[in-house]
Protein backbone atom coordinates (compact mmCIF):
# COMPACT_ATOMS: atom_id res chain seq x y z
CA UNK A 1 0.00 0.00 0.00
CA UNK A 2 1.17 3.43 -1.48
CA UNK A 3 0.11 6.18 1.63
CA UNK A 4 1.09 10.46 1.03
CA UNK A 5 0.65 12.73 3.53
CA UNK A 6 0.43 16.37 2.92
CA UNK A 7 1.90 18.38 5.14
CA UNK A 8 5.84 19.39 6.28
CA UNK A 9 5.03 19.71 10.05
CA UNK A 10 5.85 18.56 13.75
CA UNK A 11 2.24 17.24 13.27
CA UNK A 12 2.82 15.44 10.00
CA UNK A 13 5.91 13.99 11.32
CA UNK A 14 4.25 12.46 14.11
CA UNK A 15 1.77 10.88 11.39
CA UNK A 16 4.25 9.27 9.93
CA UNK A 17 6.04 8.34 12.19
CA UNK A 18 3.23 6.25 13.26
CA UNK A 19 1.93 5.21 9.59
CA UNK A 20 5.09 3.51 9.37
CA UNK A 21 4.84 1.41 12.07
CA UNK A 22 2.12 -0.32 9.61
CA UNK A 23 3.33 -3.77 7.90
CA UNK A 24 0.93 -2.76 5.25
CA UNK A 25 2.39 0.19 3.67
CA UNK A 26 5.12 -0.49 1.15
CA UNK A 27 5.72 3.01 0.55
CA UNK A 28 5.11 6.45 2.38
CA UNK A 29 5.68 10.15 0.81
CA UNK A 30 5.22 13.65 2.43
CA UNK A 31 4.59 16.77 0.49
CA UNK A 32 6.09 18.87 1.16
CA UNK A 33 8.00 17.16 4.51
CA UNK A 34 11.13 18.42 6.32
CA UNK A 35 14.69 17.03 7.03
CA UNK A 36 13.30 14.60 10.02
CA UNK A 37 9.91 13.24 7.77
CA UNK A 38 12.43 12.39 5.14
CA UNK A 39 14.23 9.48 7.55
CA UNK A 40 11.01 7.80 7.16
CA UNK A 41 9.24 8.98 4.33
CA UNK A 42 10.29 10.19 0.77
CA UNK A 43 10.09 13.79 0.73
CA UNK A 44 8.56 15.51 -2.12
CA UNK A 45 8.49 19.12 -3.34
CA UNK A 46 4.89 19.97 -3.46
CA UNK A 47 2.90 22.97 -1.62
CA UNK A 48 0.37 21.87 0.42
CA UNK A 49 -2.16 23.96 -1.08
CA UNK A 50 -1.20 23.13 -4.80
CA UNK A 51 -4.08 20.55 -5.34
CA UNK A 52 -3.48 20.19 -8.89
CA UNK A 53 -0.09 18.82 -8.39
CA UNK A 54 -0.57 16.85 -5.54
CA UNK A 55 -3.53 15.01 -7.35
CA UNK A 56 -1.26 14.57 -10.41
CA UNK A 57 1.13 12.75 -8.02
CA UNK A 58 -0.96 10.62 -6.59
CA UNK A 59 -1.99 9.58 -10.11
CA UNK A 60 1.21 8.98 -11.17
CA UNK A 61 2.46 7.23 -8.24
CA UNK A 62 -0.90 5.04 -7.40
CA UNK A 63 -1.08 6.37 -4.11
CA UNK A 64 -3.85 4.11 -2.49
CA UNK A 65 -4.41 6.79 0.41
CA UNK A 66 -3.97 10.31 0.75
CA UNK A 67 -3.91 12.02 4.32
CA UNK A 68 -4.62 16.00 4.82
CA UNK A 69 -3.17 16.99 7.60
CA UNK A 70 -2.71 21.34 8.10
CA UNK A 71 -6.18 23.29 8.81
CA UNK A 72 -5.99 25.50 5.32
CA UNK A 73 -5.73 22.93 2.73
CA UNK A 74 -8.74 20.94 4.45
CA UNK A 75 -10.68 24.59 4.34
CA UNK A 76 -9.98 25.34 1.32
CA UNK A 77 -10.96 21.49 -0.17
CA UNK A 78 -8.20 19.54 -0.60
CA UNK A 79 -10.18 16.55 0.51
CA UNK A 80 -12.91 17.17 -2.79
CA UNK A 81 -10.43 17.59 -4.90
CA UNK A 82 -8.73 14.12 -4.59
CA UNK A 83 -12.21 12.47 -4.69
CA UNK A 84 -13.29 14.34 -7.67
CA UNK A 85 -10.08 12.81 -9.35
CA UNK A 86 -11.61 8.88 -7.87
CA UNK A 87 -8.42 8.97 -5.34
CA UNK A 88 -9.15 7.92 -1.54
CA UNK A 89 -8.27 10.72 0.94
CA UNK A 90 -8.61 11.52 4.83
CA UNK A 91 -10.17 14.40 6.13
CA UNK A 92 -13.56 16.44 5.86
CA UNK A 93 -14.30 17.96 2.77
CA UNK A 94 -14.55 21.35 2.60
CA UNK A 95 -18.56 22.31 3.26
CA UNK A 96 -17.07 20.02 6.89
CA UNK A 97 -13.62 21.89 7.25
CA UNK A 98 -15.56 24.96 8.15
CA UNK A 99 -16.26 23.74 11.41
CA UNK A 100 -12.46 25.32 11.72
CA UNK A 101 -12.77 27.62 8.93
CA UNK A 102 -15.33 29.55 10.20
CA UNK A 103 -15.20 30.56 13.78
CA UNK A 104 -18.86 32.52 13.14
CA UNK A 105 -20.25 29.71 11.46
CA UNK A 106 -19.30 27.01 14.30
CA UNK A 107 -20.19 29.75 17.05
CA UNK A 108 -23.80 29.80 15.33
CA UNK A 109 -23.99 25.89 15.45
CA UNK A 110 -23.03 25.92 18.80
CA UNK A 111 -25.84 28.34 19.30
CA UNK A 112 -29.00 26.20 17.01
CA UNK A 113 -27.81 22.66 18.65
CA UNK A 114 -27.36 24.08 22.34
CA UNK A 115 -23.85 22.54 22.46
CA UNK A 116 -22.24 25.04 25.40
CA UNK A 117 -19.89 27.41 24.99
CA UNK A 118 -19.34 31.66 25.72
CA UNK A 119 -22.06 34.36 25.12
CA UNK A 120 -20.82 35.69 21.78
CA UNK A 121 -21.46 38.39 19.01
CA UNK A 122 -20.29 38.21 15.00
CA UNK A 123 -19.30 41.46 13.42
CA UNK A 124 -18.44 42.62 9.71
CA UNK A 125 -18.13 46.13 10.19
CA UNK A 126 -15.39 47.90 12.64
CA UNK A 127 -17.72 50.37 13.40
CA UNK A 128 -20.26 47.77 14.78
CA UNK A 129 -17.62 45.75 16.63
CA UNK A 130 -16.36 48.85 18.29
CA UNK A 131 -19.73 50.28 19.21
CA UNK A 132 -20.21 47.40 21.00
CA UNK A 133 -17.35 46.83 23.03
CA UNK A 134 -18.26 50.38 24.67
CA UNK A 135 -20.54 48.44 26.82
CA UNK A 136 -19.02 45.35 26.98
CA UNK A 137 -17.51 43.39 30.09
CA UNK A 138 -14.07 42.94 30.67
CA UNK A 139 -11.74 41.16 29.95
CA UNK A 140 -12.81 39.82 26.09
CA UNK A 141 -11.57 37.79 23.72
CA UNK A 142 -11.86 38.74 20.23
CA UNK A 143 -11.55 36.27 17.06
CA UNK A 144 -10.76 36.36 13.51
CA UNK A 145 -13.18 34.49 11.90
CA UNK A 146 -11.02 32.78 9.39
CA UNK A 147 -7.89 30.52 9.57
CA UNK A 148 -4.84 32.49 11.37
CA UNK A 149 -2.05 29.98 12.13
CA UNK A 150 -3.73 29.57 15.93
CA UNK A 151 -2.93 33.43 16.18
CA UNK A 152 -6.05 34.77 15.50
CA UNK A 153 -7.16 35.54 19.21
CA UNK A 154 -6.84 37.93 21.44
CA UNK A 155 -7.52 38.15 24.70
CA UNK A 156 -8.28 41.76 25.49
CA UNK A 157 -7.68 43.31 29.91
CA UNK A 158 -9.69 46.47 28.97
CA UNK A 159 -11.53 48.57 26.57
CA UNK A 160 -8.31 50.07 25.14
CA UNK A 161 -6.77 47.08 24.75
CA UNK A 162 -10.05 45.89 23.17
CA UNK A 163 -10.40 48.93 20.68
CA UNK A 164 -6.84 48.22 19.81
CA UNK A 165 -7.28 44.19 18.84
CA UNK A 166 -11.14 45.44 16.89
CA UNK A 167 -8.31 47.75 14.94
CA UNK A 168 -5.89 44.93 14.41
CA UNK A 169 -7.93 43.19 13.40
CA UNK A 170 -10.69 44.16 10.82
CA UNK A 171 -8.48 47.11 10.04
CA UNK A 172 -4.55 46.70 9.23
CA UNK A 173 -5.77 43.18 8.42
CA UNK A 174 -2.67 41.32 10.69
CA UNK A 175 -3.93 38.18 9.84
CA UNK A 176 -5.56 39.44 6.05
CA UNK A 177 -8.81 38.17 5.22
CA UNK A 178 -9.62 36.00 8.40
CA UNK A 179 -10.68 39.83 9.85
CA UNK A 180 -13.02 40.71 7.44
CA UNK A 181 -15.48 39.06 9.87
CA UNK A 182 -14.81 38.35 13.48
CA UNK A 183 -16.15 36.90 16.92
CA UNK A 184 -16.33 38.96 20.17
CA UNK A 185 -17.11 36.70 22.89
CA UNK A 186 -17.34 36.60 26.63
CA UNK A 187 -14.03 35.99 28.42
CA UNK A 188 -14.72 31.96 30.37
CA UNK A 189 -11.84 31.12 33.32
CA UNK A 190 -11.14 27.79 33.87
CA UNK A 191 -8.66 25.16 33.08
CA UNK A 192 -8.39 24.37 29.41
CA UNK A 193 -8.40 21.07 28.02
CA UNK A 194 -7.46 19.45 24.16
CA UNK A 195 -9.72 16.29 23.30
CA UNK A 196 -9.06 14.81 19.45
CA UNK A 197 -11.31 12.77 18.20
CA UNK A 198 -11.64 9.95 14.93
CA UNK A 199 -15.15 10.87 13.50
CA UNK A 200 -16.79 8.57 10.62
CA UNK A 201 -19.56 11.35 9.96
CA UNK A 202 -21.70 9.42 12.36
CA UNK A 203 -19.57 7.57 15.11
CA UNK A 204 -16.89 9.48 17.29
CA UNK A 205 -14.22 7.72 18.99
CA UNK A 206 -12.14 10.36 21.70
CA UNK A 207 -8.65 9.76 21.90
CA UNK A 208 -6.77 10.88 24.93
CA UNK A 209 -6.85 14.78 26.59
CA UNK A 210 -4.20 16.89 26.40
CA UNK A 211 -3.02 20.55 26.96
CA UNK A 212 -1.53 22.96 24.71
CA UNK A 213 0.41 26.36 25.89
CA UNK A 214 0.00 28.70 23.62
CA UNK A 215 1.81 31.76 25.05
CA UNK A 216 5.46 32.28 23.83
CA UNK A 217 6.37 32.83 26.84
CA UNK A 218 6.97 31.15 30.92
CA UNK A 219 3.70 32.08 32.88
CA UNK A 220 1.54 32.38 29.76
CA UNK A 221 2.99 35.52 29.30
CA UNK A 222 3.78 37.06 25.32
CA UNK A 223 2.14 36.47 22.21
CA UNK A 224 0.39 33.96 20.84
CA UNK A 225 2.00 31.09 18.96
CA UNK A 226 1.32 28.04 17.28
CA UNK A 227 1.81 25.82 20.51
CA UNK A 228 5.08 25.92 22.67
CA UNK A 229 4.29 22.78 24.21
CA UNK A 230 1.74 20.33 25.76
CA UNK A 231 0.96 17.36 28.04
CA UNK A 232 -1.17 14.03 27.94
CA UNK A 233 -3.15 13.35 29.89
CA UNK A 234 -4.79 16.16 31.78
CA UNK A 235 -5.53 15.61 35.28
CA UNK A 236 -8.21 17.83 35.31
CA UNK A 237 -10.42 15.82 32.58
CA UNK A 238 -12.38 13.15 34.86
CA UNK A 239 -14.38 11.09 34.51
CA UNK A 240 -17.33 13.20 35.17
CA UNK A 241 -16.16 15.90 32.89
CA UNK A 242 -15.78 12.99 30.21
CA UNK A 243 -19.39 11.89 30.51
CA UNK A 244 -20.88 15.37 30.39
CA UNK A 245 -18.93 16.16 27.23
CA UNK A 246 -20.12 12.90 25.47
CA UNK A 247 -23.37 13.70 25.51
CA UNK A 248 -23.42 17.31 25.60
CA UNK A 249 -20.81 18.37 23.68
CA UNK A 250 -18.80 15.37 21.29
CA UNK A 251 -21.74 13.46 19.86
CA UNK A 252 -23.81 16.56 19.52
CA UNK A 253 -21.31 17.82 17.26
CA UNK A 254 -21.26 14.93 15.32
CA UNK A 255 -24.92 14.78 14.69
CA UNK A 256 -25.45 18.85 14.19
CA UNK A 257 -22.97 18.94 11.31
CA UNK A 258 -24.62 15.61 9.91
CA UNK A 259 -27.79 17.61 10.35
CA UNK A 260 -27.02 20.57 8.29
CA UNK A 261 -25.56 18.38 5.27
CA UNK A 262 -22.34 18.53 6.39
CA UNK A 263 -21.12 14.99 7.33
CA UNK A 264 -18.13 15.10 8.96
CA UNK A 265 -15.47 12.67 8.53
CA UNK A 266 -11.52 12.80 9.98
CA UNK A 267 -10.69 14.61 13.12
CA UNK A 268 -12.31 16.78 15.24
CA UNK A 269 -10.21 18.64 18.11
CA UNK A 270 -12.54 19.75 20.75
CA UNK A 271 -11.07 22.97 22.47
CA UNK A 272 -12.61 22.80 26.12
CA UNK A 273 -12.86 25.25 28.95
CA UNK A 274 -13.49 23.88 32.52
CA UNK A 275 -15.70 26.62 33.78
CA UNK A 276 -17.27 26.94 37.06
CA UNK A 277 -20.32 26.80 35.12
CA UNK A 278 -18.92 23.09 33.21
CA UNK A 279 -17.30 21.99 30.24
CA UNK A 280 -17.65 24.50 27.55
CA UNK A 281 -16.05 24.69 24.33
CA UNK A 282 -13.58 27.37 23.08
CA UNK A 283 -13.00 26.21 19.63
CA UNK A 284 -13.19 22.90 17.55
CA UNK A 285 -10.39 22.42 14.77
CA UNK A 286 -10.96 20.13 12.19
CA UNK A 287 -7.56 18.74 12.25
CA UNK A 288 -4.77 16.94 14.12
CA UNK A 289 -3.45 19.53 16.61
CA UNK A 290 -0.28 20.40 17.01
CA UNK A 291 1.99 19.48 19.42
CA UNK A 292 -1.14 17.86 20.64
CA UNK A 293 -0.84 15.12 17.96
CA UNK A 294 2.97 14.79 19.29
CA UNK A 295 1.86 13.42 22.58
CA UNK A 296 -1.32 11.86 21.81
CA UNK A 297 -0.04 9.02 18.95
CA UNK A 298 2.55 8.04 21.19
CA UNK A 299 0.69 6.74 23.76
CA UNK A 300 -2.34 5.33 21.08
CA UNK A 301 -1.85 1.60 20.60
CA UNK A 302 -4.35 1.35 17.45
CA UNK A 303 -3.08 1.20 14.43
CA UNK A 304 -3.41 4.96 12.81
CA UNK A 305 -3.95 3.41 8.89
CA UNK A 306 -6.87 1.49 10.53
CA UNK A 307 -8.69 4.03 12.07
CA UNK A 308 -8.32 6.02 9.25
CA UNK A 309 -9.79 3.53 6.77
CA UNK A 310 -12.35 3.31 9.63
CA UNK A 311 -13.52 6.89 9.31
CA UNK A 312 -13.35 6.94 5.22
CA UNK A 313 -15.92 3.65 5.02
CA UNK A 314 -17.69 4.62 8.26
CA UNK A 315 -17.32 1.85 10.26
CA UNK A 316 -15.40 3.53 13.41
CA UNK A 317 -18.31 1.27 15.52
CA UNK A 318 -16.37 -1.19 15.17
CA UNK A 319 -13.44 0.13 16.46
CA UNK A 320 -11.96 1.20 20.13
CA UNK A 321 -9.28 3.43 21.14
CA UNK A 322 -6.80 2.14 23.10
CA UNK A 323 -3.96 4.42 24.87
CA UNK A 324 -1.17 3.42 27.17
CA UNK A 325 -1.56 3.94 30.78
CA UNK A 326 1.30 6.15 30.80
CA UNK A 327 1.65 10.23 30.04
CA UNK A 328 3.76 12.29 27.77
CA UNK A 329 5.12 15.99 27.41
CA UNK A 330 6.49 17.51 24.67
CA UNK A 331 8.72 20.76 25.04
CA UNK A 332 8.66 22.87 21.65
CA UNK A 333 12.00 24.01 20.60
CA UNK A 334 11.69 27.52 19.20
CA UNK A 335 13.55 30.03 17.14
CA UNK A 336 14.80 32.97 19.30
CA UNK A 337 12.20 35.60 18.34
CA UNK A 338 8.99 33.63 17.53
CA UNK A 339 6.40 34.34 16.68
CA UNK A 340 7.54 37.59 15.96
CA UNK A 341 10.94 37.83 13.99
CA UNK A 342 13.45 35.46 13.95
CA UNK A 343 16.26 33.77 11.83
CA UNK A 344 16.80 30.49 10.14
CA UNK A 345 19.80 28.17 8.63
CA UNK A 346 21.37 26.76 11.88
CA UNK A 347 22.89 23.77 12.17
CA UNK A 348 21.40 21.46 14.33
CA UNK A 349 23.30 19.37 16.72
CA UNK A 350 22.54 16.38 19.23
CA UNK A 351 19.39 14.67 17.30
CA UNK A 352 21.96 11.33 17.15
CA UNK A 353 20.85 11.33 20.76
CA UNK A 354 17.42 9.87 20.59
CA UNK A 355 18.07 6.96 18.40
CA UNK A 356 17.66 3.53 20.14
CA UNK A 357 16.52 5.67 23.18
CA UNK A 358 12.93 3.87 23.89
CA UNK A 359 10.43 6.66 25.39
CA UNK A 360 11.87 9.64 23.96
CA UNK A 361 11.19 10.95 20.61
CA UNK A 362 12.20 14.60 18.76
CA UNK A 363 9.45 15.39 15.99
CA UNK A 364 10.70 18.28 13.29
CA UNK A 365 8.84 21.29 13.32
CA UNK A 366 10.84 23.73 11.01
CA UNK A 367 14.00 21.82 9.48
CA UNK A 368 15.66 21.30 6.64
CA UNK A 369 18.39 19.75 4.82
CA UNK A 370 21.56 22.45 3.43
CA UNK A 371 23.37 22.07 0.56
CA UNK A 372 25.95 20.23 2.88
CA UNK A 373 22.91 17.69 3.75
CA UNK A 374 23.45 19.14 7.32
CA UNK A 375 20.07 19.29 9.00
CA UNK A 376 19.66 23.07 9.73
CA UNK A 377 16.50 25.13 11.85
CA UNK A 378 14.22 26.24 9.04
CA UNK A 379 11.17 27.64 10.97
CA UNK A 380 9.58 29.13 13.92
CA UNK A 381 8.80 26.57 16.08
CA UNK A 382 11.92 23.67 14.89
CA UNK A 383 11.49 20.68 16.55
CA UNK A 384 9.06 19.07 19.50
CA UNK A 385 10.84 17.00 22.02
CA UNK A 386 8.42 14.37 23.42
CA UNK A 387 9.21 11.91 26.15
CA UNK A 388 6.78 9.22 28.21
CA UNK A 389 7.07 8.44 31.86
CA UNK A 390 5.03 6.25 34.01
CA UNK A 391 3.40 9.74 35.17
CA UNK A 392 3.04 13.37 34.52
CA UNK A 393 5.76 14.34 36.45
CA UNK A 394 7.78 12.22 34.70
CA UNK A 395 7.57 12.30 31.43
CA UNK A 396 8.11 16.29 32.19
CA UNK A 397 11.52 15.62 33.40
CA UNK A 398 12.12 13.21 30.93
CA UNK A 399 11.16 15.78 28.36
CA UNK A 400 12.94 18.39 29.65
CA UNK A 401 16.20 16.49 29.67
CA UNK A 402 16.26 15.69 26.46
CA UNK A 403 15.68 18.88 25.66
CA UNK A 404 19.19 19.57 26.79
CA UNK A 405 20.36 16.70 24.07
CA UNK A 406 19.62 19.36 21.37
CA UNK A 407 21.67 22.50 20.37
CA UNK A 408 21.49 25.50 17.71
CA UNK A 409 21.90 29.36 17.52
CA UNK A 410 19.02 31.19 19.04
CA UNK A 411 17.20 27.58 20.78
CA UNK A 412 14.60 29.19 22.51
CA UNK A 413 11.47 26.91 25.02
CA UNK A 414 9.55 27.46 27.62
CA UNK A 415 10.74 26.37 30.66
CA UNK A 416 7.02 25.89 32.83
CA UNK A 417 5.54 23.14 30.02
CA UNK A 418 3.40 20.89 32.22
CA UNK A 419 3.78 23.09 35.44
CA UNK A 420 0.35 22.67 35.99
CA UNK A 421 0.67 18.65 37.09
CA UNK A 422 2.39 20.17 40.11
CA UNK A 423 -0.53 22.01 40.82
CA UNK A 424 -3.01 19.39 40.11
């Protein structure tokens, strides 16, 4: 079996790293890839939003299975486009991907299928959005509606800070066209939780929790990034916050989208907040998350090509999840200056480290391969360190030692990932 992923990610690595644990699969590709996909994988020079030529390659190469992994090819219908050409992919189609896509059109599904979540207003106009945050409660959180690299939010202390984000915004367009419209919704306290989930358009299977940090920064301080690290599993997702999101929250999903002619099939990533109040949801993505994915598949005994195949012919019922009783971390290693500016083309030294080293595994974010097939820091966030223990705790220190393993100009990580456990 022939199997491409799209994608050049810590995510995508993590998918196939685990793909290729599968007898099955005779050969894998990833398009585009980066320098630590390519040990497993053959690499190939493709955008992942160039449909046309990623079709025509998995024509030419009879690829039996094609898996979308990042949020804006899914959005913008990478899915339709290999089954308009008769070729097998995984992930929702497009009219599915807006669940993400959208954060005004999920918001108002949230809303017509009473699945819970914050008080909430859309706006298209500045003027509008502004008005209203004149009598508005503090703090806020404003969205942009569309796809921003996990950027798009801010959370806004006060009305000047508020004014300022409506500005950002819908007006110098910091994120472009995801402002034309966004969300301005009440501000919910309370632990945050990650739950993935395989969907088949009818069935949902949850894997694991987790917990992302999204802050560049120790003590969720800075800006916003694309994840600087997470943890699985969190200790504050019971089993009585488990059963109320089941039936409240997962399912409902599920069975809304199916409702409004949207059948949703791949993954849905259900962003919770533990309020006083219960579970409600922050945002759903309609993808793997990342570094969520980096902790998650390590501890999933299924086979991944199986429960993929599972959601494409719908028969997920027939499957259950099984995850170690065990926990993993993964500490993001970042480029000094993310998310903001930084600079690229280091050499990376001390990946040798890992191999044979059961437990511990470095996923590559932003890498590459120089003309002097040295593999050099090529990105933002550059590579996710992940490491199981028997606990939390654990797998922290685990994670944060082999951290150390790795060096290049301008490493940058948080040092707090997984603080939390201490607290729990």
């Amino acid at each position: 079996m022939k199997v491409l992923v799209v994608g050049g990610g810590g995510r995508e690595h993590a998918i196939v790293w685990k793909l290729a644990q599968n007898q099955k699969i005779e050969k894998l590709y990833c398009a585009p890839g980066n320098a630590g996909i390519a040990q497993l994988a053959e690499c190939v020079d493709i955008g992942v939003m160039e449909f046309d030529k990623l079709v025509a390659f998995a024509r030419e190469k009879e690829i039996d299975l094609t898996v979308v992994a990042p949020d804006d090819p899914l959005a913008a219908g990478a899915v339709d486009a290999f089954e308009a050409a008769g070729l097998r992919a995984f992930g929702p189609r497009k009219n599915a991907a807006i669940l993400e896509g959208s954060k005004a059109f999920s918001k108002d599904l949230m809303k017509k299928y009473g699945i819970p979540t914050a008080a909430y207003e859309t706006f298209r106009e500045p003027e509008k959005a502004l008005e209203y945050l004149e009598t508005a409660k503090m703090p806020i959180v404003l969205k942009a509606d569309g796809l921003a690299l996990g950027k798009g939010v801010l959370i806004c202390q006060d009305l000047e800070e508020a004014r300022a984000g409506v500005r950002t915004l819908m007006l110098d367009k910091q994120f472009g066209s995801a402002g034309d419209e966004i969300v301005i919704e009440e501000f919910m306290t309370g632990r945050e939780v990650s739950v993935l989930s395989f969907v088949d358009g009818k069935t949902i299977r949850i894997m694991t929790s987790a917990q992302d940090h999204k802050r560049a920064k120790d003590g969720d301080q800075g800006l916003n990034t694309g994840g600087m690290g997470t943890f699985s599993p969190s200790p504050f997702y019971t089993a009585e916050v488990d059963a109320f999101c089941r039936e409240h929250i997962y399912q409902p999903t599920v069975d809304a989208l199916r409702a409004e002619g949207r059948e949703f099939k791949g993954i849905i990533f259900f962003g919770l907040m533990l309020t006083a109040d219960g579970p409600k949801v922050l945002e759903y993505n309609a993808r793997f998350g990342d570094p969520e994915t980096q902790v998650v598949l390590p501890r999933m005994k299924n086979d991944l090509l199986e429960v993929f195949e599972a959601c494409i012919d719908g028969t997920l019922d027939q499957i259950e999840l099984e995850f170690e009783d065990n926990a993993a971390v993964c500490v993001v290693l970042a480029s000094e200056g993310y998310p903001e500016h930084y600079e690229k083309g280091f050499p990376i030294s001390g990946l040798e480290q890992f191999e044979g080293k059961d437990g511990y595994y470095v996923f590559h974010a932003g890498t590459k391969l120089d003309a002097e097939g040295r593999i050099v820091t090529n990105g933002g966030r550059v590579l996710g360190v992940t490491a199981l223990g028997s606990n939390l705790k654990e797998a922290r220190a685990n994670a944060y030692k082999a951290s150390e393993w790795i060096s290049y100009q301008g490493k940058y990580c948080r040092s707090d990932i997984g603080k939390a456990i201490d607290e729990a």
